[in-house]
N, C-alpha and C. Protein backbone atom coordinates (compact mmCIF):
# COMPACT_ATOMS: atom_id res chain seq x y z
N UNK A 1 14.64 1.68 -3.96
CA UNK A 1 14.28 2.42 -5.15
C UNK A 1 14.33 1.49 -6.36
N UNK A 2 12.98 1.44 -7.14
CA UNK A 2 13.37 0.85 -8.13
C UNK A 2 14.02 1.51 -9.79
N UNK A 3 15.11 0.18 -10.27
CA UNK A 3 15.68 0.54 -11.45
C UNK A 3 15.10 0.02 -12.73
N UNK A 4 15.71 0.55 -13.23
CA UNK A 4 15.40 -0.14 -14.77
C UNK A 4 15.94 -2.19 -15.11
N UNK A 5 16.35 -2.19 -14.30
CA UNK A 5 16.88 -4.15 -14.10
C UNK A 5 16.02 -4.51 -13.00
N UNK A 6 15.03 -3.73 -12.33
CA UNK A 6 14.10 -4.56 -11.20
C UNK A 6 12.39 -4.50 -12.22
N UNK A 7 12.31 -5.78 -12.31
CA UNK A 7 10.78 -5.91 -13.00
C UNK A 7 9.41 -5.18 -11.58
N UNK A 8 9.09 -4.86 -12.48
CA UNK A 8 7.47 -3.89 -11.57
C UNK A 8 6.31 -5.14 -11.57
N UNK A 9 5.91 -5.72 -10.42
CA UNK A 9 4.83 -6.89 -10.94
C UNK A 9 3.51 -5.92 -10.10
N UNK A 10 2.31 -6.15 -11.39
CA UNK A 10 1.39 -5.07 -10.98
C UNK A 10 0.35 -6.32 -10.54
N UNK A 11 -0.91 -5.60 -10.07
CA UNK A 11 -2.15 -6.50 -9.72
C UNK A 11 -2.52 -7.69 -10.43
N UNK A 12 -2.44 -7.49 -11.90
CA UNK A 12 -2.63 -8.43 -12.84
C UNK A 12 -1.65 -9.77 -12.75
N UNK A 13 -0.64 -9.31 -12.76
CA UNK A 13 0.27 -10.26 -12.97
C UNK A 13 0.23 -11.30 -11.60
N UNK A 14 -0.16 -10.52 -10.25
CA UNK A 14 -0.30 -11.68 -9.23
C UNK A 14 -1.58 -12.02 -9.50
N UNK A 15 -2.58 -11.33 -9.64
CA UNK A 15 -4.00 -12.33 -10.41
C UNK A 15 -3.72 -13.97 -11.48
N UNK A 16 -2.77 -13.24 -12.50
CA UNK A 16 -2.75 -14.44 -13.39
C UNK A 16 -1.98 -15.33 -12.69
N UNK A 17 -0.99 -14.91 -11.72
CA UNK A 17 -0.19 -16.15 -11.06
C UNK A 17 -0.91 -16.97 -10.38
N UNK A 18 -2.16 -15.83 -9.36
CA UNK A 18 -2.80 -16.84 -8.66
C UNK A 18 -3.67 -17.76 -9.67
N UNK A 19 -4.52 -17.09 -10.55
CA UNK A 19 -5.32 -18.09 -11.09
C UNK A 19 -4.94 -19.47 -12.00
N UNK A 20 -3.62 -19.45 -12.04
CA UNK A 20 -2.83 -20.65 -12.86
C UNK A 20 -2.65 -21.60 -11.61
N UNK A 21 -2.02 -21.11 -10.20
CA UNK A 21 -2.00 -22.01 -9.23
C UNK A 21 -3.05 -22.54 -8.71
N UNK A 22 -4.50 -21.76 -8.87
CA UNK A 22 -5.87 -22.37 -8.29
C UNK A 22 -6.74 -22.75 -9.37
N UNK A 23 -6.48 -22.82 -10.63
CA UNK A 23 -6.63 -23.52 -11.58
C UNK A 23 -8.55 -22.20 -11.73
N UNK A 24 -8.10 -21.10 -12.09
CA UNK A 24 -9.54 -20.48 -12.30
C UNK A 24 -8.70 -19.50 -13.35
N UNK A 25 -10.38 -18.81 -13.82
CA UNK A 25 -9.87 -18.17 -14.77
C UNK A 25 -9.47 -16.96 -14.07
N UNK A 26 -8.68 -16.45 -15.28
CA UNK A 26 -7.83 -15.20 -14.90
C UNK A 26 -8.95 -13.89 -14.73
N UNK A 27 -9.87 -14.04 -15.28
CA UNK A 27 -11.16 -12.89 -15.51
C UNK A 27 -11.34 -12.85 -13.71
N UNK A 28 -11.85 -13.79 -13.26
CA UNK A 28 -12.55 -14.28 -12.26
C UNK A 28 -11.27 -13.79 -11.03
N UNK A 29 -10.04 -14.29 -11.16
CA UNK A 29 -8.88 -14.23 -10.03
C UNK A 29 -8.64 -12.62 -10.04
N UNK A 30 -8.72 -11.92 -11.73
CA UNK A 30 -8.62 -10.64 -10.88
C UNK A 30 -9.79 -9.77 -10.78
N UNK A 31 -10.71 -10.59 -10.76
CA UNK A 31 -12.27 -9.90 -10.16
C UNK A 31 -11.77 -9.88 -8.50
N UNK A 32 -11.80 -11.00 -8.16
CA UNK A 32 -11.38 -11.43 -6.48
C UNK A 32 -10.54 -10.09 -6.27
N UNK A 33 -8.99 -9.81 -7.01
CA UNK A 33 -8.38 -9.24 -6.22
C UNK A 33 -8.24 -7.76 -6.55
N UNK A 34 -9.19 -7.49 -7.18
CA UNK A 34 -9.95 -6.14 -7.29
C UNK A 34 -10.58 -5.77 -6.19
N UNK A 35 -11.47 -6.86 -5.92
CA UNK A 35 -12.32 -6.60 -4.73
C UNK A 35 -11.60 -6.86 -3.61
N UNK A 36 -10.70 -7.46 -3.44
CA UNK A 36 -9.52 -7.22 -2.38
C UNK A 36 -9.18 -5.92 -1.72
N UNK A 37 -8.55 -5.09 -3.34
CA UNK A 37 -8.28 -3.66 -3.19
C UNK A 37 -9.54 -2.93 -2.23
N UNK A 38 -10.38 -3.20 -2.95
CA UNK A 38 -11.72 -1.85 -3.19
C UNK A 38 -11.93 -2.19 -1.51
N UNK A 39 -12.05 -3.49 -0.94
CA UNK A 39 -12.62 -3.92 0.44
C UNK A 39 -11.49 -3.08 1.59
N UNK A 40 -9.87 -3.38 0.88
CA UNK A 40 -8.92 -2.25 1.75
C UNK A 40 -9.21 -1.08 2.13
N UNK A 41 -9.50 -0.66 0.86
CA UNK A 41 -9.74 1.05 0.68
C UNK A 41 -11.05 1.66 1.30
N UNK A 42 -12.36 0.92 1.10
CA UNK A 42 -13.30 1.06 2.14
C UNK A 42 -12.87 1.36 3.56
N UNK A 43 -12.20 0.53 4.22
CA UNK A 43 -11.74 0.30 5.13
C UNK A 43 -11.02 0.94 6.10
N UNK A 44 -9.89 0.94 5.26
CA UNK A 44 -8.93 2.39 5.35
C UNK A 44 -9.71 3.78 5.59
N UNK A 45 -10.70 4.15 4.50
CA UNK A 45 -11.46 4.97 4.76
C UNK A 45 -12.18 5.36 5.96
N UNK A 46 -13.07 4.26 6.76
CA UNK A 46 -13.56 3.85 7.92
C UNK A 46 -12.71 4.77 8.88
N UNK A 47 -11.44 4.28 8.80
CA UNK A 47 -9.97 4.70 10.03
C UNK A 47 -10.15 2.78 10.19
N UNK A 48 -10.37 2.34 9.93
CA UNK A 48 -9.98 1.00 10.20
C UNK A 48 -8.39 0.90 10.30
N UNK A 49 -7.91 -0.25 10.75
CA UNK A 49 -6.11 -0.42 10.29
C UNK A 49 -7.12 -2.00 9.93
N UNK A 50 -5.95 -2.24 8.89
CA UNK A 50 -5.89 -3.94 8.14
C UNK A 50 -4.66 -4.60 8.71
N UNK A 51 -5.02 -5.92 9.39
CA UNK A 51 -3.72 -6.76 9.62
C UNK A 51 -3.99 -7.51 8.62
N UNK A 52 -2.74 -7.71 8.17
CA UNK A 52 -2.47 -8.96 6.87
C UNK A 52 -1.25 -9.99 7.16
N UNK A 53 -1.68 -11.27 7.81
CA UNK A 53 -0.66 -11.99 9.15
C UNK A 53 0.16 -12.37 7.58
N UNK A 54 1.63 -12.45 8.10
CA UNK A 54 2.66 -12.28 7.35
C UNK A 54 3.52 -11.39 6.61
N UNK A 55 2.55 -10.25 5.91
CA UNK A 55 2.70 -9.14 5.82
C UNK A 55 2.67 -7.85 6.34
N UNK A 56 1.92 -7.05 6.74
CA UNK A 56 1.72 -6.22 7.56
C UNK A 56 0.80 -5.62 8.12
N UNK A 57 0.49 -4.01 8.83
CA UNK A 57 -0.31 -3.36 9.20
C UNK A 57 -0.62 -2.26 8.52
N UNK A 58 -1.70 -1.86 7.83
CA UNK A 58 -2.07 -0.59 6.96
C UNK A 58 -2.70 0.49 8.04
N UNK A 59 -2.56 1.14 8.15
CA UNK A 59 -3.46 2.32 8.70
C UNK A 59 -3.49 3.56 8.35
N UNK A 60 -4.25 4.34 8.60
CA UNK A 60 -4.43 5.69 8.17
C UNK A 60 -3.88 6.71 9.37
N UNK A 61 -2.80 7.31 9.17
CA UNK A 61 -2.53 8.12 10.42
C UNK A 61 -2.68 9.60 9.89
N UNK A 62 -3.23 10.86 10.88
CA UNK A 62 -3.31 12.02 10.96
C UNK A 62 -2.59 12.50 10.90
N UNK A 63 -1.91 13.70 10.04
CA UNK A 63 -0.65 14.61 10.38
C UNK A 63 -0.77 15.90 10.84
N UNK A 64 -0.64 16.82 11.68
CA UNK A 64 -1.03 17.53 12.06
C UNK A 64 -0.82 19.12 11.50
N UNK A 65 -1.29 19.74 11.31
CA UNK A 65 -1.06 20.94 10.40
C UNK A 65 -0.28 22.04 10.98
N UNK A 66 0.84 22.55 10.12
CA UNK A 66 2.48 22.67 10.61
C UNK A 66 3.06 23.81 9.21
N UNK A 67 4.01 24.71 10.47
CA UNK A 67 4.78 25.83 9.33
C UNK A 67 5.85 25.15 8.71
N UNK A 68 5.58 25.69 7.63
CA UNK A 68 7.20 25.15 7.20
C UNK A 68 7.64 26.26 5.61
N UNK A 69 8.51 25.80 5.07
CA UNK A 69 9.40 26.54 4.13
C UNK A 69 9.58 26.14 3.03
N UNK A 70 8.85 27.74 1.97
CA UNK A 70 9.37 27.26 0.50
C UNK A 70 10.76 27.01 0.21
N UNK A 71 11.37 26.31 -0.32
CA UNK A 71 13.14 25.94 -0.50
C UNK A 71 13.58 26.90 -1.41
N UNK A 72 12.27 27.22 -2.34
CA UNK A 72 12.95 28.29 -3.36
C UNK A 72 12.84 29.36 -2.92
N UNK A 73 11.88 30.23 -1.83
CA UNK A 73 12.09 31.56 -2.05
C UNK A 73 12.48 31.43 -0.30
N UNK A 74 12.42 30.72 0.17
CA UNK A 74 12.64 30.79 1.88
C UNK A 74 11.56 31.56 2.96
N UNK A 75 10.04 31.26 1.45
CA UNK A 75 8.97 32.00 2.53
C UNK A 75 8.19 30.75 3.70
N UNK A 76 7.67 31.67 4.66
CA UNK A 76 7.05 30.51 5.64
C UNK A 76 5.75 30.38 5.12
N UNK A 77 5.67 28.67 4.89
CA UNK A 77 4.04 28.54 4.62
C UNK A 77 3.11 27.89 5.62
N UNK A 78 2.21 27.80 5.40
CA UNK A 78 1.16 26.90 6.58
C UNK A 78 1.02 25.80 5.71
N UNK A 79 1.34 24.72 6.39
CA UNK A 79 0.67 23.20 5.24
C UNK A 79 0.18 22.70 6.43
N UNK A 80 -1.33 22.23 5.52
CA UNK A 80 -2.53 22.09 6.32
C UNK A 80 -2.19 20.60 6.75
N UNK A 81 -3.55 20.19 8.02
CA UNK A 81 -3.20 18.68 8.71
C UNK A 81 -3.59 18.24 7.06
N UNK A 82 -3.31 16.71 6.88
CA UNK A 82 -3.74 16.14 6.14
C UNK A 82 -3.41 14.50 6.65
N UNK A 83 -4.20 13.54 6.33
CA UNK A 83 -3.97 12.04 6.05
C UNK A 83 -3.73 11.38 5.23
N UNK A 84 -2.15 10.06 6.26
CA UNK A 84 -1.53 9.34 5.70
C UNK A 84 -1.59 7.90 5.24
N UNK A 85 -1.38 6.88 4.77
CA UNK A 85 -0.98 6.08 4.96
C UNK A 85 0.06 5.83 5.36
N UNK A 86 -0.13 4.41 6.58
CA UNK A 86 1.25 4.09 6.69
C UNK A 86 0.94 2.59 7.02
N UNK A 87 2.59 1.99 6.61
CA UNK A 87 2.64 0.65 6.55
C UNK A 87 3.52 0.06 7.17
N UNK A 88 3.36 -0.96 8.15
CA UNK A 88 4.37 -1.45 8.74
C UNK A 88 4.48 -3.20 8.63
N UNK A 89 5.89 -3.35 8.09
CA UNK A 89 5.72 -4.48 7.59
C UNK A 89 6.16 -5.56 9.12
N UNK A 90 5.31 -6.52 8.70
CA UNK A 90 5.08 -8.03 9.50
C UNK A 90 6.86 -8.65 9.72
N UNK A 91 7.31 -8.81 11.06
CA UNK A 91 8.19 -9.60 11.37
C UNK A 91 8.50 -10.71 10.31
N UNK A 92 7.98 -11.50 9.77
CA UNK A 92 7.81 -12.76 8.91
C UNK A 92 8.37 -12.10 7.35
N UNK A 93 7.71 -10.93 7.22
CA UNK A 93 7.86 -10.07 6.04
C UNK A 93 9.50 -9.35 6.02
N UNK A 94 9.66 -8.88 6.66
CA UNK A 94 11.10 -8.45 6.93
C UNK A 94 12.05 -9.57 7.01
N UNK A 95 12.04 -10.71 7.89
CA UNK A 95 13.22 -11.63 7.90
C UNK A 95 13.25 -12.13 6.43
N UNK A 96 11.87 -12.77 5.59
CA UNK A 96 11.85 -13.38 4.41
C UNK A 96 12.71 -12.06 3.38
N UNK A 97 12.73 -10.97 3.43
CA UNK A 97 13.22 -10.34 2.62
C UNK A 97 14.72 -10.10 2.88
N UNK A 98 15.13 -9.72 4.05
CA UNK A 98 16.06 -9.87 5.07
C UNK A 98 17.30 -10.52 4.47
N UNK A 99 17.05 -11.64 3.73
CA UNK A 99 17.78 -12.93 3.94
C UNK A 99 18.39 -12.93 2.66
């Protein structure tokens, strides 16, 4: 969970990191990783899964549509199937954090 002492680094900020290490402009690095996103999300869409070696596996999983209970009044509702993401992070990804 994050706190108020853990910094949030958004798309931009790994754009400008990358484009200082590959010596391009920052316009251009987060054009690339825009289109990064947008190429995921296509994808995802598809039912594709994304391997990302080091990091992980994205996929879209089905949930199946199921009774369950308002907490406030204790009535039974129907909540419909709907789709998830889910992410499972890369062996490499876990030990590096791990540590």
């Amino acid at each position: 969970m994050a706190t108020a002492s853990q910094p949030t680094v958004t798309l931009k900020h790994i754009s400008a990191d990358l484009a200082e290490k590959h010596k391009q402009p920052k316009k251009q690095m987060n054009q690339i990783v825009e289109d990064l996103v947008a190429h995921i999300v296509k994808n995802l869409k598809k039912g594709n899964r994304i391997r990302m070696a080091g990091l992980g596996i994205l996929q879209v999983r089905k949930r199946a549509a199921r009774m369950g209970r308002n907490p406030a009044t204790g009535e039974t509702i129907s909540i419909p199937a709907k789709k998830k993401i889910a992410f499972r992070a890369a062996k490499e990804l876990k030990e590096a954090v791990g540590k």
